[in-house]
Protein backbone atom coordinates (compact mmCIF):
# COMPACT_ATOMS: atom_id res chain seq x y z
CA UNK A 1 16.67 35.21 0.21
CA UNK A 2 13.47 32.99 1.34
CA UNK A 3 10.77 34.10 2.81
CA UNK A 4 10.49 33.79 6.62
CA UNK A 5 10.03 30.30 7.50
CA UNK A 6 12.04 28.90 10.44
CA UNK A 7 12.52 25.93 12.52
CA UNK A 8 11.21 25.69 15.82
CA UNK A 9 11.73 22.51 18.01
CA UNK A 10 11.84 22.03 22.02
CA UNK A 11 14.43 18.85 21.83
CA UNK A 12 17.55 18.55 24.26
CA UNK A 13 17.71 15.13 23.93
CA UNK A 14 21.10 15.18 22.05
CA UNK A 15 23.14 17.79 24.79
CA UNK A 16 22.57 15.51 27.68
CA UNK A 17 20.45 17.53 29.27
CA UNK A 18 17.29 15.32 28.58
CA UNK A 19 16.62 13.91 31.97
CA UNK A 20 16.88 17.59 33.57
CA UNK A 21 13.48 18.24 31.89
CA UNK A 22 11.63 15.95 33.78
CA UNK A 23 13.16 16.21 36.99
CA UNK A 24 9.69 16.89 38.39
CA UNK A 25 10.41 20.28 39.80
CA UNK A 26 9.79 22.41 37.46
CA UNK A 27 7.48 25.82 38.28
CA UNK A 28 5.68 27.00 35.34
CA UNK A 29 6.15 30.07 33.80
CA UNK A 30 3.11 32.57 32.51
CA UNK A 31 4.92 33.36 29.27
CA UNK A 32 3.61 37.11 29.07
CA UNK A 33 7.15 37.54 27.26
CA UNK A 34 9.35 35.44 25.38
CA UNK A 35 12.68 33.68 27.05
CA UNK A 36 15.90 35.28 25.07
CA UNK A 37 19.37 34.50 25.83
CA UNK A 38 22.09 36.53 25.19
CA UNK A 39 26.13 36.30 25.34
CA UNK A 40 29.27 35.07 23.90
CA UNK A 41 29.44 32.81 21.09
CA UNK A 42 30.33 29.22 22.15
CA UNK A 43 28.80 29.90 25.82
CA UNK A 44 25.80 27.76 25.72
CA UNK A 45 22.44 29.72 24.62
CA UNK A 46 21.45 26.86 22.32
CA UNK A 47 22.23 23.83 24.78
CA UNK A 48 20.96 25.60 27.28
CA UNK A 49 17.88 27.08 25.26
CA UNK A 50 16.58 23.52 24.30
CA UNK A 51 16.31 22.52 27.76
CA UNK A 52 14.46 25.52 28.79
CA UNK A 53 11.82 24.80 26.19
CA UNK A 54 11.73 21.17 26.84
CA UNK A 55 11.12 22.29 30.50
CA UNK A 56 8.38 24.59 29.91
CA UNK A 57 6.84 23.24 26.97
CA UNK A 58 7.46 26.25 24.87
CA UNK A 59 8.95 26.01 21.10
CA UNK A 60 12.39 26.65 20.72
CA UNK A 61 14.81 28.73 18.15
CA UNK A 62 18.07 29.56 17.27
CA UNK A 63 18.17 32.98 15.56
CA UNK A 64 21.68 31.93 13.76
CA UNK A 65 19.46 28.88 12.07
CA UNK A 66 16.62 30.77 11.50
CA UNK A 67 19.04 33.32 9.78
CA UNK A 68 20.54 30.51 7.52
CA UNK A 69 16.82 29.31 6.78
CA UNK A 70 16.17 32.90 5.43
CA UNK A 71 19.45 33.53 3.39
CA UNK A 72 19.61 29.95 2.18
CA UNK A 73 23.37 29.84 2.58
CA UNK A 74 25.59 29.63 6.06
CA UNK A 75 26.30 32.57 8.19
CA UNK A 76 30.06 31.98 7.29
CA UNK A 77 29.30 31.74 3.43
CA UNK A 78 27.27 35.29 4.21
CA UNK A 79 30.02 36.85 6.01
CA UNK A 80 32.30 36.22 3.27
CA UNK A 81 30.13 37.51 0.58
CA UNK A 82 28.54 40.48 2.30
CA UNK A 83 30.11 41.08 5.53
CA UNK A 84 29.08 41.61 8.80
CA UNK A 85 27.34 44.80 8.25
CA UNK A 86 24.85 43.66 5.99
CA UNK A 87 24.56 40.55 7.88
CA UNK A 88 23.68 42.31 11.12
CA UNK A 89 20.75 44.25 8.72
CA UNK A 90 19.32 40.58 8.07
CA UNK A 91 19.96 39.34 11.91
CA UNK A 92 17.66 42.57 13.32
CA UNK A 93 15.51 41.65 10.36
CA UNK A 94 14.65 37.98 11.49
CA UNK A 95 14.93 38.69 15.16
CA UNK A 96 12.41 41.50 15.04
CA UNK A 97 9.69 38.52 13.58
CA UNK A 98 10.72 36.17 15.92
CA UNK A 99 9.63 38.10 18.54
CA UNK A 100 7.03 39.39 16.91
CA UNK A 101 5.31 35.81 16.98
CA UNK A 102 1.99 35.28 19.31
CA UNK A 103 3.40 31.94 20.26
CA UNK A 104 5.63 32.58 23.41
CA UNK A 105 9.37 30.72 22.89
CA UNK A 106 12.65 30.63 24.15
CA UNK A 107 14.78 32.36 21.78
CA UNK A 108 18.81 31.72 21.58
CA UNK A 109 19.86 34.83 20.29
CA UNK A 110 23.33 35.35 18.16
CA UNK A 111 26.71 36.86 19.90
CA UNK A 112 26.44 39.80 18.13
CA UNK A 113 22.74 40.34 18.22
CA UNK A 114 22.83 43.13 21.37
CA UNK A 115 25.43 45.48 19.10
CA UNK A 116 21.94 46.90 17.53
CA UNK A 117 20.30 49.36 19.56
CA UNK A 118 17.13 48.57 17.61
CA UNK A 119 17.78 45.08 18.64
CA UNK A 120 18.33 45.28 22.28
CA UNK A 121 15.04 47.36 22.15
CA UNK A 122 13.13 44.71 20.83
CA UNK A 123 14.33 42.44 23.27
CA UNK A 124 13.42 44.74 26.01
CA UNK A 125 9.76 45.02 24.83
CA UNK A 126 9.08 41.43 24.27
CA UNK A 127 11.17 39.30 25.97
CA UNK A 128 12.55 38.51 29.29
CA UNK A 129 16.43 38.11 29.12
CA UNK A 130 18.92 36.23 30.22
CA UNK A 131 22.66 36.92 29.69
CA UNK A 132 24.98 33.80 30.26
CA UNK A 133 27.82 34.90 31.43
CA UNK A 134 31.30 32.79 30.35
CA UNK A 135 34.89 33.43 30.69
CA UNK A 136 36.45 33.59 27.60
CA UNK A 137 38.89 31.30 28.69
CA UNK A 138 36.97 28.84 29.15
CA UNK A 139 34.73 29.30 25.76
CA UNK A 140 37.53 29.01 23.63
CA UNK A 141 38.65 25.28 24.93
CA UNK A 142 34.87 24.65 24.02
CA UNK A 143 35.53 26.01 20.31
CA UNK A 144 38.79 24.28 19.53
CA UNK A 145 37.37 22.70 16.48
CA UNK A 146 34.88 25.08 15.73
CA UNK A 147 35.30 26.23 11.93
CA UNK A 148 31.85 28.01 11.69
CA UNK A 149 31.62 31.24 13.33
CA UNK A 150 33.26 33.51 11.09
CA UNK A 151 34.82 36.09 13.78
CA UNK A 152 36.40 33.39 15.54
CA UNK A 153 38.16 31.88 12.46
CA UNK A 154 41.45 33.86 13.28
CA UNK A 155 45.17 33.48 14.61
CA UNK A 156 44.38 34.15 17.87
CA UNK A 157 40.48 33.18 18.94
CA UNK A 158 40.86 33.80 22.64
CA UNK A 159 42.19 37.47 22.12
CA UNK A 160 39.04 37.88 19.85
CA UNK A 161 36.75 36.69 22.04
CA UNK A 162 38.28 38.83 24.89
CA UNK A 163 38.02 42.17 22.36
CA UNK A 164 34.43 40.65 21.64
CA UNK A 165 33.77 40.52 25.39
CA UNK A 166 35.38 43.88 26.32
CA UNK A 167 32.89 45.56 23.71
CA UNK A 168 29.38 43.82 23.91
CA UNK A 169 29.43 42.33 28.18
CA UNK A 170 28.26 45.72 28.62
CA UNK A 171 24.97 45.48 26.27
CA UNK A 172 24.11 42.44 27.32
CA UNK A 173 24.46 43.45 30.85
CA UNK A 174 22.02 46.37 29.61
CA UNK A 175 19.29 44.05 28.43
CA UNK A 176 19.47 41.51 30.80
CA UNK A 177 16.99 40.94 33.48
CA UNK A 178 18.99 38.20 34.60
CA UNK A 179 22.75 37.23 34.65
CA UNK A 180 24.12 33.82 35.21
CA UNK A 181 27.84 32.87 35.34
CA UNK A 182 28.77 29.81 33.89
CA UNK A 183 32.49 29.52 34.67
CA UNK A 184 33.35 26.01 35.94
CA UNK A 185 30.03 24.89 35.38
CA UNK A 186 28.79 22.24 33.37
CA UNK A 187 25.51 23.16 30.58
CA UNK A 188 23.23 21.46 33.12
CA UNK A 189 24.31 22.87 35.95
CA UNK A 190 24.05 26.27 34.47
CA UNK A 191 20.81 25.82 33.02
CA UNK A 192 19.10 24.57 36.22
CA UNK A 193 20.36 28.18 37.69
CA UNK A 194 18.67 30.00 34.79
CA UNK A 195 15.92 28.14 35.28
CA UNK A 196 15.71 28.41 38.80
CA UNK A 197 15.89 32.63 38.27
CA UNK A 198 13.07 32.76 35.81
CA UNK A 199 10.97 30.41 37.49
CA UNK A 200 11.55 32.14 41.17
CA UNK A 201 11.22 35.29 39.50
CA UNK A 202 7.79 34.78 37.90
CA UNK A 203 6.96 33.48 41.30
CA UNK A 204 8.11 35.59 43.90
């Protein structure tokens, strides 16, 4: 594996969501804690993450990258050859110094990511959280091409990401300090309502 050295970027220039940023409304935010979001695969953390960053001016990251920086291989390759066991070792591994940076950024955390109670603590301690909520139904017409995330490369991908939902909505509901549904939203529309939260919140 490679030593830690990820990419961090605070682009949303290429998920239409570029003209949000400077809609001249934006609130600051004090960044105390990092911005993490949490939830389903396919629902939107990264899309949604970049815009947040572009918003605030904070640097941006997408664990599941930052994990293929580190292994040097993709997280499907990784599944293959280790499985997800080991792979959720290395995911708690690179998440833990992501948040451990001084630099305050909006993290998009993996689908699987809350399964680790050691992980889910770590968010708790250093990061303020936001769970996108998405109907499965809806995440799978999203992912009808998708060939990359190894759990969803099965016969039936909606069932699994129902069975996927069923198990983790009820960590992520345990970290969250937010929730924000997404069903029949578009990314921008759902980002401007976690944006809206974090901003009121910090604000209130």
């Amino acid at each position: 594996m490679r030593a830690f050295l990820f990419v961090i970027s605070a682009g949303c220039e290429n998920h239409g969501l570029a003209g949000l940023a400077d809609d001249g409304n934006a609130m600051t935010v004090t960044n105390k804690f990092h911005i993490a979001l949490v939830g389903l695969p396919g629902c939107g953390k990264s899309t949604i993450g970049r815009y947040l960053a572009k918003r605030w001016s904070m640097p941006f990251v997408d664990v599941d990258t930052a994990i293929e920086e580190h292994i040097g291989c993709t997280i499907r390759e990784f599944f293959a050859k280790e499985g997800e066991p080991r792979f959720r070792d290395v995911e708690q591994e690179v998440l833990a110094v992501l948040l451990a940076r001084p630099e305050k950024t909006v993290v998009a955390t993996g689908g699987g990511a809350v399964l680790k109670a050691e992980n889910r603590q770590e968010l708790a301690e250093h990061a303020q959280v936001v769970y996108l909520s998405a109907s499965p139904h809806e995440i799978v017409k999203r992912l009808q091409r998708d060939t990359q995330r190894p759990l969803l490369q099965v016969d039936n991908p909606l069932q699994r990401l129902l069975d996927l939902h069923a198990i983790r909505d009820p960590f992520y509901r345990e970290v969250a300090d937010f929730v924000v549904a997404g069903s029949g939203l578009s990314a921008a529309q759902v980002a401007q309502r976690v944006a809206m939260q974090i901003e009121l919140g910090q604000h209130s």
